[in-house]
N, C-alpha and C. Protein backbone atom coordinates (compact mmCIF):
# COMPACT_ATOMS: atom_id res chain seq x y z
N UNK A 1 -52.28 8.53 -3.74
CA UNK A 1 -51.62 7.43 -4.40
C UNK A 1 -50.20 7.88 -4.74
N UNK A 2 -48.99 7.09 -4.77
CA UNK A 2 -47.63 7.10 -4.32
C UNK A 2 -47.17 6.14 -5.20
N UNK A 3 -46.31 6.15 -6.34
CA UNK A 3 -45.23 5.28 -6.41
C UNK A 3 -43.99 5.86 -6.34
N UNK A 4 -42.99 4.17 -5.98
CA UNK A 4 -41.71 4.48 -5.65
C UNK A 4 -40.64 4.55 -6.73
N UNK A 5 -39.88 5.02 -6.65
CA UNK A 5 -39.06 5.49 -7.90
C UNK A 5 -37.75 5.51 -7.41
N UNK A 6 -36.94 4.88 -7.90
CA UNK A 6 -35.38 4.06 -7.70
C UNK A 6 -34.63 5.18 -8.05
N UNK A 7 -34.07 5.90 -7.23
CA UNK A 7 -33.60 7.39 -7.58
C UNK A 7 -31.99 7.35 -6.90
N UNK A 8 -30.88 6.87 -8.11
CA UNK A 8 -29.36 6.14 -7.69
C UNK A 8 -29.00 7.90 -7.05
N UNK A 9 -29.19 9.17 -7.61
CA UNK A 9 -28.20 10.37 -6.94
C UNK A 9 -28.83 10.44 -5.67
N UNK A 10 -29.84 10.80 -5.26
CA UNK A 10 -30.54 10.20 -4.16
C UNK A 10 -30.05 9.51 -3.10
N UNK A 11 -29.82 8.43 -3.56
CA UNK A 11 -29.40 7.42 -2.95
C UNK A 11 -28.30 6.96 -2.74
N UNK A 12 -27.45 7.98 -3.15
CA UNK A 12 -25.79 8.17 -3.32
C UNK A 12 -25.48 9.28 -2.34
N UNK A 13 -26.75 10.36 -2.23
CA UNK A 13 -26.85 11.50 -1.36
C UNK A 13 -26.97 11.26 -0.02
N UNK A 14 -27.57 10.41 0.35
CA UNK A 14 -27.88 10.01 1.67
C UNK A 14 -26.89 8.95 2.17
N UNK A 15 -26.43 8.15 1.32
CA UNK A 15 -24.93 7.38 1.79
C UNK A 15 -24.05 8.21 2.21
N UNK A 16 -23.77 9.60 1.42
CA UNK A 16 -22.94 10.25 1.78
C UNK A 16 -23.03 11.12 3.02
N UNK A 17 -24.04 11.72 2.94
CA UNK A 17 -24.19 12.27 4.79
C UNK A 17 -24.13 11.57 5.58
N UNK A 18 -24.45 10.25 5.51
CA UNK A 18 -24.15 9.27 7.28
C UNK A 18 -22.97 8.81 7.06
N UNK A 19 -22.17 8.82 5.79
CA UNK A 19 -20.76 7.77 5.83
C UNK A 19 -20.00 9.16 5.74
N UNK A 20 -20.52 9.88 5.41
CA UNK A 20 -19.01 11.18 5.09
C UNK A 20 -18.33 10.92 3.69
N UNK A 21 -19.44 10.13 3.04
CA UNK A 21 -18.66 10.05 1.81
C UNK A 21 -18.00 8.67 1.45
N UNK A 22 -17.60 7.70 2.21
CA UNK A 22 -16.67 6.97 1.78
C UNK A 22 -17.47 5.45 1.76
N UNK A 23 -18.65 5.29 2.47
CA UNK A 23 -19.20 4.36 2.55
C UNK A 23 -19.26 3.54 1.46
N UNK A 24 -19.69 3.88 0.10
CA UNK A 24 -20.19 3.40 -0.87
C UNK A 24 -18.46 3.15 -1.89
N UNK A 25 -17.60 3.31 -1.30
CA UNK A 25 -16.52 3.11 -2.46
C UNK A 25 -15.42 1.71 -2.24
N UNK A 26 -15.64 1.22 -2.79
CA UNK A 26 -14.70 -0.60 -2.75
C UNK A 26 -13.57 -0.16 -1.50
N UNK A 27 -12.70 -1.01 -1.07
CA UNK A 27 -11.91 -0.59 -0.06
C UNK A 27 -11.13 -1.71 -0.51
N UNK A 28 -9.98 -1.81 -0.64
CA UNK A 28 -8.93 -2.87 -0.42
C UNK A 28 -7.26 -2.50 0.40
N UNK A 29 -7.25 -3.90 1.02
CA UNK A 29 -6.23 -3.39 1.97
C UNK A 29 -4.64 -4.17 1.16
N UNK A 30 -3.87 -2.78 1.35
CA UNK A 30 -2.14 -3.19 1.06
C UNK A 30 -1.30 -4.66 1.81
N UNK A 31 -1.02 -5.37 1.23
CA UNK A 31 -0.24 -6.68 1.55
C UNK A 31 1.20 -6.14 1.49
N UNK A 32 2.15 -6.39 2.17
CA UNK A 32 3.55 -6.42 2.03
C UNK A 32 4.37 -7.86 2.56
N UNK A 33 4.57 -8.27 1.90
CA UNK A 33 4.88 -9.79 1.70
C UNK A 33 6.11 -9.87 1.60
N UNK A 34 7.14 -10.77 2.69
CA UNK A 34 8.71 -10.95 2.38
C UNK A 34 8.76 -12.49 2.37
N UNK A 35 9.20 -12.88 0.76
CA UNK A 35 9.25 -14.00 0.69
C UNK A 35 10.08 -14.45 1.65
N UNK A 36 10.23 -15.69 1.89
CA UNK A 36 10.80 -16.33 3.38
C UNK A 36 11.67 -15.67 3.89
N UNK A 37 10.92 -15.22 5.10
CA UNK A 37 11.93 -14.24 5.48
C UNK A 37 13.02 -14.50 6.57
N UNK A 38 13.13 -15.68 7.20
CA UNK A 38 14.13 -16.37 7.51
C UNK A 38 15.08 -16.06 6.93
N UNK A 39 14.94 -17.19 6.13
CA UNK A 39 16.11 -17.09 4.69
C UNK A 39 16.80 -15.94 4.35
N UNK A 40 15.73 -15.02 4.17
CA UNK A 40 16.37 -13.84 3.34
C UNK A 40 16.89 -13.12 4.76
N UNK A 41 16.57 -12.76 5.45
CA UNK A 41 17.18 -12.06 6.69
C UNK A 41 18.59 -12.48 7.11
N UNK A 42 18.21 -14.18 7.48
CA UNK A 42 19.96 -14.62 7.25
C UNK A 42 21.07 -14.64 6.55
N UNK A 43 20.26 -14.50 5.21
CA UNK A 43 21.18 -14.51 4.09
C UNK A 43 22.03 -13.49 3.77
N UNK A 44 21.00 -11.84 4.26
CA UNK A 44 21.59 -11.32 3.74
C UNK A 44 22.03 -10.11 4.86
N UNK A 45 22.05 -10.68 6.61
CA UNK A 45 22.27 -10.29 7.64
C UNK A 45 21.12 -8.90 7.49
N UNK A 46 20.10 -9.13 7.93
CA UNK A 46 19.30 -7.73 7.68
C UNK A 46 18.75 -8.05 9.32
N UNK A 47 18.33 -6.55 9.52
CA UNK A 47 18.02 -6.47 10.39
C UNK A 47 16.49 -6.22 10.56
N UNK A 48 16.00 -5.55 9.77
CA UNK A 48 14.74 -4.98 9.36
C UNK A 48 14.85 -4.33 8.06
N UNK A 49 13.48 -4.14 7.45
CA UNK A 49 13.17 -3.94 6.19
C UNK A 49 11.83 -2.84 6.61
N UNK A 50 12.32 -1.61 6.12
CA UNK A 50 11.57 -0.49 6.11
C UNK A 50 10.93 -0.63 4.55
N UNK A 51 9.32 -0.41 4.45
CA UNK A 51 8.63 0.18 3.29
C UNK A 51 7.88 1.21 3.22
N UNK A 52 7.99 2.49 2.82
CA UNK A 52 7.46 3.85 2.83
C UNK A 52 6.34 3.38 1.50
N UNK A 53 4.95 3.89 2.00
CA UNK A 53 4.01 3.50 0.42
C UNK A 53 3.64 5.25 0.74
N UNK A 54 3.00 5.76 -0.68
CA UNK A 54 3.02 6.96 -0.67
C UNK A 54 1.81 6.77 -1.87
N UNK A 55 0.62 7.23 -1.29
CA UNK A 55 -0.55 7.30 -2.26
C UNK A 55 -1.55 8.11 -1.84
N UNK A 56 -2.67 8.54 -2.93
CA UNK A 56 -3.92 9.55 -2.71
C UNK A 56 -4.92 8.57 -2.02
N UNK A 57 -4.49 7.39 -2.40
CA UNK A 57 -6.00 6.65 -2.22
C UNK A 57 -6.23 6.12 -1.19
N UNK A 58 -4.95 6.50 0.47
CA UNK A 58 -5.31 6.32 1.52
C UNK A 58 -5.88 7.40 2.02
N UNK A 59 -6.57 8.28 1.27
CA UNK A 59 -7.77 9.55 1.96
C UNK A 59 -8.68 9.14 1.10
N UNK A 60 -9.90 9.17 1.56
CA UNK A 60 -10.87 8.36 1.06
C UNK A 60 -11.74 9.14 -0.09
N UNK A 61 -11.19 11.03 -0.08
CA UNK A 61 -11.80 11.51 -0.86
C UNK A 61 -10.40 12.17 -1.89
N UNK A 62 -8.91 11.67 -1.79
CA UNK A 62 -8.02 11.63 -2.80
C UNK A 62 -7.39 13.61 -2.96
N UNK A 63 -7.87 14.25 -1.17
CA UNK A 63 -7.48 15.49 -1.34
C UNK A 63 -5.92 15.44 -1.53
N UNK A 64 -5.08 14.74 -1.18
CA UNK A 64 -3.32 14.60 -0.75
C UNK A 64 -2.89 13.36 -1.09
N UNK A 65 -1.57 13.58 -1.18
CA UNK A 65 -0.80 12.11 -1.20
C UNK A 65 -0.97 11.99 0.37
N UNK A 66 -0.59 10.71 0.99
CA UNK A 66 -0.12 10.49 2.22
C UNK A 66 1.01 9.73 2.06
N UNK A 67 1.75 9.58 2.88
CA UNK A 67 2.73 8.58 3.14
C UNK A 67 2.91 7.97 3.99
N UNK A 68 2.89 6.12 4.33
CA UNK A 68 3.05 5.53 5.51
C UNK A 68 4.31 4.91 5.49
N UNK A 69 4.64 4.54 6.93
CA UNK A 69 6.09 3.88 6.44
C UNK A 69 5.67 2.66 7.60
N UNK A 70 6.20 1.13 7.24
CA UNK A 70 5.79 0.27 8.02
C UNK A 70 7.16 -0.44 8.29
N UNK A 71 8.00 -1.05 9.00
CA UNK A 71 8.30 -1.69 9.35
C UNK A 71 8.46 -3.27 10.08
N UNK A 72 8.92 -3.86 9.15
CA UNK A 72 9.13 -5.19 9.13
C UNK A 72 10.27 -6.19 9.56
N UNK A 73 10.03 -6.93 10.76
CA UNK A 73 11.27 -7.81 11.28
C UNK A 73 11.09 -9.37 11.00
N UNK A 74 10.24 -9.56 10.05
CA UNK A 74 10.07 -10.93 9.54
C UNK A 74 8.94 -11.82 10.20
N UNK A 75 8.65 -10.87 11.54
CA UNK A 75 7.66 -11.86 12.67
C UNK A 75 6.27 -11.81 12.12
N UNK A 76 5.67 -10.71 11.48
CA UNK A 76 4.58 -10.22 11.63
C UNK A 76 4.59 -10.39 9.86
N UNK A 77 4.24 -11.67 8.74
CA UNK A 77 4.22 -11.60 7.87
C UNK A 77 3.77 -12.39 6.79
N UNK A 78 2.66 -12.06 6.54
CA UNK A 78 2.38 -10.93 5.39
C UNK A 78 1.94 -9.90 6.61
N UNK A 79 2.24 -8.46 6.23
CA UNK A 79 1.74 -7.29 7.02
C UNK A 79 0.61 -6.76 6.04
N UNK A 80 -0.59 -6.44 6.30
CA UNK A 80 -1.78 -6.22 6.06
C UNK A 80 -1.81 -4.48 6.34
N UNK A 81 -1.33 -3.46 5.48
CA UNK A 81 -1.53 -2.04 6.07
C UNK A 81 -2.80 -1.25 6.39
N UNK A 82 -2.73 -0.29 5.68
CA UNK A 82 -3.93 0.73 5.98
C UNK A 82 -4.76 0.32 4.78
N UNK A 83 -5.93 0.69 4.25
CA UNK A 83 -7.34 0.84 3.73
C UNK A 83 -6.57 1.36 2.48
N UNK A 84 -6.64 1.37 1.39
CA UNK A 84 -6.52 1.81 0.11
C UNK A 84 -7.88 2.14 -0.52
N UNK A 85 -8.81 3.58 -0.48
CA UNK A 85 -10.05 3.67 -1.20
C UNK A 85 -9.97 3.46 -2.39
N UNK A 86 -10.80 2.77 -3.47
CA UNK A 86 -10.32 2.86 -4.26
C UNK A 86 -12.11 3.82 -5.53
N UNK A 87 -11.50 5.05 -5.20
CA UNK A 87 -12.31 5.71 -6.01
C UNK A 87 -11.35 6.10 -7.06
N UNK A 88 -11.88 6.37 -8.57
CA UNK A 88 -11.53 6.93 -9.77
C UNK A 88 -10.70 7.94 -9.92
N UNK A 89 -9.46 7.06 -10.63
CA UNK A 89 -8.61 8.72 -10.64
C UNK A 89 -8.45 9.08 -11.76
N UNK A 90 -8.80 10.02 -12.39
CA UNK A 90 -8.92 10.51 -13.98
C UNK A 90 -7.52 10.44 -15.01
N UNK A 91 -6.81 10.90 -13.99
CA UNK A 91 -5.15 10.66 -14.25
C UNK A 91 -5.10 9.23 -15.17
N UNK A 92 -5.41 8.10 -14.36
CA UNK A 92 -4.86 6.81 -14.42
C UNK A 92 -3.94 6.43 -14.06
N UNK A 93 -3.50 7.17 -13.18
CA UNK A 93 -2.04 6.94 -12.49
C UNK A 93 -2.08 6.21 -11.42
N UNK A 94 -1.06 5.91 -10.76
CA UNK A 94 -0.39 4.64 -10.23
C UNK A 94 -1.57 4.68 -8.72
N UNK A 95 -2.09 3.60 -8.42
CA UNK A 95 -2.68 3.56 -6.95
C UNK A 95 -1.78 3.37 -5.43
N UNK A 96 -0.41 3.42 -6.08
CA UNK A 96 0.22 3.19 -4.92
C UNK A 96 1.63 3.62 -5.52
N UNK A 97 2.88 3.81 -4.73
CA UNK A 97 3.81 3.94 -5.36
C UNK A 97 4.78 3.52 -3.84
N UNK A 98 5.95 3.04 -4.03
CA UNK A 98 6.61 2.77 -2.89
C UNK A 98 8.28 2.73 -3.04
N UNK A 99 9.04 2.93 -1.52
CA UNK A 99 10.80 2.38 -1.51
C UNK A 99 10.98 1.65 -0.63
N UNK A 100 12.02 0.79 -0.97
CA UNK A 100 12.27 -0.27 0.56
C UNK A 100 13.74 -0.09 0.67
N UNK A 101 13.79 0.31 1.93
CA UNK A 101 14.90 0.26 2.89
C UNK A 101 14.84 -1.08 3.61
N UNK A 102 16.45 -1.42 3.81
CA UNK A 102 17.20 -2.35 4.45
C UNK A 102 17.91 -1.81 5.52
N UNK A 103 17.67 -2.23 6.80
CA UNK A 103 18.85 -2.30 7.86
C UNK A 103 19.72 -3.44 8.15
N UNK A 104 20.55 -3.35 7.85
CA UNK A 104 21.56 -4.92 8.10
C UNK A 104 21.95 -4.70 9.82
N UNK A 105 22.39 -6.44 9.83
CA UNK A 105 22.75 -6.40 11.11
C UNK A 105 23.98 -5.30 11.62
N UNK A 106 24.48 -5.12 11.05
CA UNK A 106 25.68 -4.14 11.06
C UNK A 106 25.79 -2.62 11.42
N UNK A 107 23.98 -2.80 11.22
CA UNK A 107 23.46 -1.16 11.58
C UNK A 107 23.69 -0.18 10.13
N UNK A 108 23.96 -0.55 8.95
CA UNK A 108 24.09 0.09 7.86
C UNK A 108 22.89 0.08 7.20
N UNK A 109 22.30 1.55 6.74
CA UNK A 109 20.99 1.50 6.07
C UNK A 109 21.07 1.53 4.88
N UNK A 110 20.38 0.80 4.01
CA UNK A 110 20.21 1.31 2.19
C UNK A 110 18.98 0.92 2.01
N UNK A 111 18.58 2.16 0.93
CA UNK A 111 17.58 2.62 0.79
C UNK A 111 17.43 2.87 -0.79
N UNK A 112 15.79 2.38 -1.13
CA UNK A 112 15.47 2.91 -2.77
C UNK A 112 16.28 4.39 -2.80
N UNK A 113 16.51 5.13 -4.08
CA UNK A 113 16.29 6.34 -4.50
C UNK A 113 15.08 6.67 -5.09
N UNK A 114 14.81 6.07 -5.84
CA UNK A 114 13.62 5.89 -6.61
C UNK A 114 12.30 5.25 -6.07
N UNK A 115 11.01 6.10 -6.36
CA UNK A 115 9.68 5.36 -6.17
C UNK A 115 9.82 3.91 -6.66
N UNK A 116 9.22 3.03 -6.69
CA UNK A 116 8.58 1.73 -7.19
C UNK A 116 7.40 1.43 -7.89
N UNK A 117 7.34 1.23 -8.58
CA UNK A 117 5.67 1.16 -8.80
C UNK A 117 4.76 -0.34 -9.03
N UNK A 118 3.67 -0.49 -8.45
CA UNK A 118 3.10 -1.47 -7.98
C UNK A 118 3.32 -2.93 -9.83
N UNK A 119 3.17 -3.84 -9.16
CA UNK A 119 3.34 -5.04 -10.47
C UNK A 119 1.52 -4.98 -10.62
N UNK A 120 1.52 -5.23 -11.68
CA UNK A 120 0.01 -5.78 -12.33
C UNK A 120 -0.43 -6.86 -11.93
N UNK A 121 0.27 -7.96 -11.61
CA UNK A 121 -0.14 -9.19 -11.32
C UNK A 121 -0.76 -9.63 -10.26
N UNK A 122 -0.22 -8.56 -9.23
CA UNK A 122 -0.70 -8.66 -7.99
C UNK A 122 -0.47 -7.11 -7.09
N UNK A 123 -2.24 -6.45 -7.45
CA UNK A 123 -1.39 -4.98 -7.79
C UNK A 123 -1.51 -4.69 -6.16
N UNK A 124 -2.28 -5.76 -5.19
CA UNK A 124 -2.65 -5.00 -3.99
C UNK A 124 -1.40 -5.53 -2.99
N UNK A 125 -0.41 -6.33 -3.49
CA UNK A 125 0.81 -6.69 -2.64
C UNK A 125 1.89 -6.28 -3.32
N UNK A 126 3.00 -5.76 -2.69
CA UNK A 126 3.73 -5.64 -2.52
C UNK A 126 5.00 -7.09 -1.93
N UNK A 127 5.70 -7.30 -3.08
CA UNK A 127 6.55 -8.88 -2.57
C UNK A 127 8.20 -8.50 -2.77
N UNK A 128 8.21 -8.75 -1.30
CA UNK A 128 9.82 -8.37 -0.98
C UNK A 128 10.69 -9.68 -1.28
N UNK A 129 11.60 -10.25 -2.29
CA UNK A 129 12.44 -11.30 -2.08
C UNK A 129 13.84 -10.56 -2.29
N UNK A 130 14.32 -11.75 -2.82
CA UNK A 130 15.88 -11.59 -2.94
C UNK A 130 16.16 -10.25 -3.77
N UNK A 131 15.68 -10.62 -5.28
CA UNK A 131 15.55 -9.66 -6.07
C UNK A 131 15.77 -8.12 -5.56
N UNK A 132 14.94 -7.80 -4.74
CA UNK A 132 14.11 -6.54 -4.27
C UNK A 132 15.43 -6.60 -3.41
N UNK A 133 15.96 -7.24 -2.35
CA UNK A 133 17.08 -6.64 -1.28
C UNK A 133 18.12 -6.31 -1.80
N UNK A 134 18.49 -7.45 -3.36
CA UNK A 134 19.82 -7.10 -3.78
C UNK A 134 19.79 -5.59 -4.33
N UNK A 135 18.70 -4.71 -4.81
CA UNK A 135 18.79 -3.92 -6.05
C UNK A 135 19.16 -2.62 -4.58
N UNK A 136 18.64 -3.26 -3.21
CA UNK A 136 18.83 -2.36 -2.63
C UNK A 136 19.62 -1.89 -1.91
N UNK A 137 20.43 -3.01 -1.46
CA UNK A 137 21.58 -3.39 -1.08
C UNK A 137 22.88 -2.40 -2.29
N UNK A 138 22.43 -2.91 -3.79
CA UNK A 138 23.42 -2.21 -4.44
C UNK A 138 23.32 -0.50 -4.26
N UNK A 139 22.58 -0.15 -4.17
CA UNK A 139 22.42 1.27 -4.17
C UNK A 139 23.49 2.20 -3.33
């Protein structure tokens, strides 16, 4: 005679040998969003809009930062990036951090100095408008 017994480390143990670990942890993917980007491209003669995101939580077990850099010509948008794991970081620190570069038509680059750090409101996008080109533009 046998009963069964609901055993969560167990059962957290065996997720992890067939997934390698990552199976069982929420996943959400990075948005990078340029409000109309018509508009803003014409407006402000750009050529492309570079965004470097730089976070732990694109390794699914949070050994390194990584850094991606995506590029944007207005065609392809909202751009949908890589996987963001989102396991516990004791820190409480930032799940993402980012800079956006501008290429104008002119072939002149400007670029953040400074990281960015994600808005609360909408913490899994990233929203490029006017705002965001002018601060970069001034730099």
């Amino acid at each position: 005679v046998a009963s069964l017994v609901r055993d969560e480390e167990l059962g957290r143990s065996v997720i992890d040998s067939c997934t390698g670990g990552v199976g069982a942890l929420p996943v959400e993917n990075l948005v990078i969003d340029i409000m109309q980007p018509e508009a803003l491209f014409d407006q402000y003669a750009i050529y492309r809009v570079a965004v470097e995101v730089r976070s732990a939580h694109f390794d699914p077990e949070g050994r390194e930062v990584i850094t991606r850099s995506y590029v944007l010509d207005g065609a392809e948008n909202p751009l949908t990036t890589d996987p963001l794991y989102l396991w516990e970081e004791p820190s409480g620190g930032d799940l993402y951090q980012y800079r956006v570069g501008v290429v104008t038509n002119d072939g002149v680059t400007h670029a953040d100095e400074d990281w960015r750090r994600p808005g609360s409101f909408l913490p899994y996008t990233i929203n490029i408008g006017s705002d965001v080109v002018e601060a970069v533009l001034a730099e």
